[in-house]
Protein backbone atom coordinates (compact mmCIF):
# COMPACT_ATOMS: atom_id res chain seq x y z
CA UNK A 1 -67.92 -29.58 -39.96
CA UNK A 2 -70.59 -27.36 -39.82
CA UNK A 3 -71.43 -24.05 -38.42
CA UNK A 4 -74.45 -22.30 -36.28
CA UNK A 5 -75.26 -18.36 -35.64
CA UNK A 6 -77.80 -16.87 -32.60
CA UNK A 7 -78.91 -13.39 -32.69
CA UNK A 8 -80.82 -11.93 -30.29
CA UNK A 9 -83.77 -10.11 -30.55
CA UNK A 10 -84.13 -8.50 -26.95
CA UNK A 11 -81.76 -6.73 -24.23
CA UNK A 12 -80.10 -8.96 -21.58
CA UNK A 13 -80.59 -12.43 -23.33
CA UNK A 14 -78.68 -14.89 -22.00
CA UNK A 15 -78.42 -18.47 -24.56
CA UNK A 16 -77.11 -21.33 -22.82
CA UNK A 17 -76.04 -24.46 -25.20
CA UNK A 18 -74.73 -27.68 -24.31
CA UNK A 19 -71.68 -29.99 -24.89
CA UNK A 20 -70.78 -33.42 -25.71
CA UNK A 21 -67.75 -33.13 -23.47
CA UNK A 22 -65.59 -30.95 -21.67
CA UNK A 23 -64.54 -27.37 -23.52
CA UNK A 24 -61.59 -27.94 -25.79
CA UNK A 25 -60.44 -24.33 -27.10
CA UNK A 26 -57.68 -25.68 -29.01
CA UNK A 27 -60.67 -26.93 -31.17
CA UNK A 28 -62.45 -23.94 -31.25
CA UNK A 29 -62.93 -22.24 -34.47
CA UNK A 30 -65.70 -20.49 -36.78
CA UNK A 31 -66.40 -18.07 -39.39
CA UNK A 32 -66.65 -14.52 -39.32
CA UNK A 33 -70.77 -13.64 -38.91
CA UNK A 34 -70.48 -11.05 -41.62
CA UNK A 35 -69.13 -13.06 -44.15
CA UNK A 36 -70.72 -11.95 -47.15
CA UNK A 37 -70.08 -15.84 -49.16
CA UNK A 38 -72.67 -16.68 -46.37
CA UNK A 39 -75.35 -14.83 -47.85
CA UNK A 40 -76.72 -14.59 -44.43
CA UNK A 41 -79.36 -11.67 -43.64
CA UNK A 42 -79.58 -11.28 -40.27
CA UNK A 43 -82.07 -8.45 -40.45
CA UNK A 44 -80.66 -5.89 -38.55
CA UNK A 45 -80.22 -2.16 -39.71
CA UNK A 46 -76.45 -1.43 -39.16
CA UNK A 47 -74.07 -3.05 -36.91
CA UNK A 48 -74.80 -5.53 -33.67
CA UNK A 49 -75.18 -3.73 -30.39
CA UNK A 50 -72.78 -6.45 -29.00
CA UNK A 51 -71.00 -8.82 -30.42
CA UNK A 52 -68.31 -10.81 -28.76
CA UNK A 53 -64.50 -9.93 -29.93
CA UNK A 54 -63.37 -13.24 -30.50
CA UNK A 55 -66.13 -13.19 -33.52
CA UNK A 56 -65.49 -10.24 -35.03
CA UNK A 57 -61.66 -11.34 -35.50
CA UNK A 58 -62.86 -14.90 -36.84
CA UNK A 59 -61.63 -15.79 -40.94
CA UNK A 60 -63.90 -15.04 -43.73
CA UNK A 61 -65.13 -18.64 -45.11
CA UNK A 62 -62.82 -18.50 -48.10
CA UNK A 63 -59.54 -17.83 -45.35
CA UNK A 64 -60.24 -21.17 -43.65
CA UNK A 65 -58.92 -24.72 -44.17
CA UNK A 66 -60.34 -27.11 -46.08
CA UNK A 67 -59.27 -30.37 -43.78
CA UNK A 68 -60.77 -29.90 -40.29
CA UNK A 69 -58.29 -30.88 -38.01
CA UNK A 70 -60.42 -33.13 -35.92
């Protein structure tokens, strides 16, 4: 498994990504972006201006399973 962040820097950004296949949600998972285990600095001063809800209600790292279930 593995993970990946974006942040973006200036007002009405749109960041397109591509997929191996077709959207599974049933697979979808990730870890909170403010997990402080992380260590991450994202260099912003305070809170996001937007961030989507389904992130902000993802598990801390240490909440997670260990056995991927792909």
């Amino acid at each position: 498994g593995f993970a990946h962040g974006l942040l973006t820097l200036e007002p009405d950004t749109e960041v397109l990504y591509k997929m191996s296949d077709f959207y599974a949600p049933e697979l979808e998972g990730g870890i909170r972006w403010s997990d402080p285990a992380l260590g991450i600095n994202w260099g912003l001063k305070g809170e996001p201006d937007i961030i989507a809800d389904r992130d902000c209600k993802l598990p801390l790292l240490a909440e997670i399973a260990t056995e991927l279930p792909f």
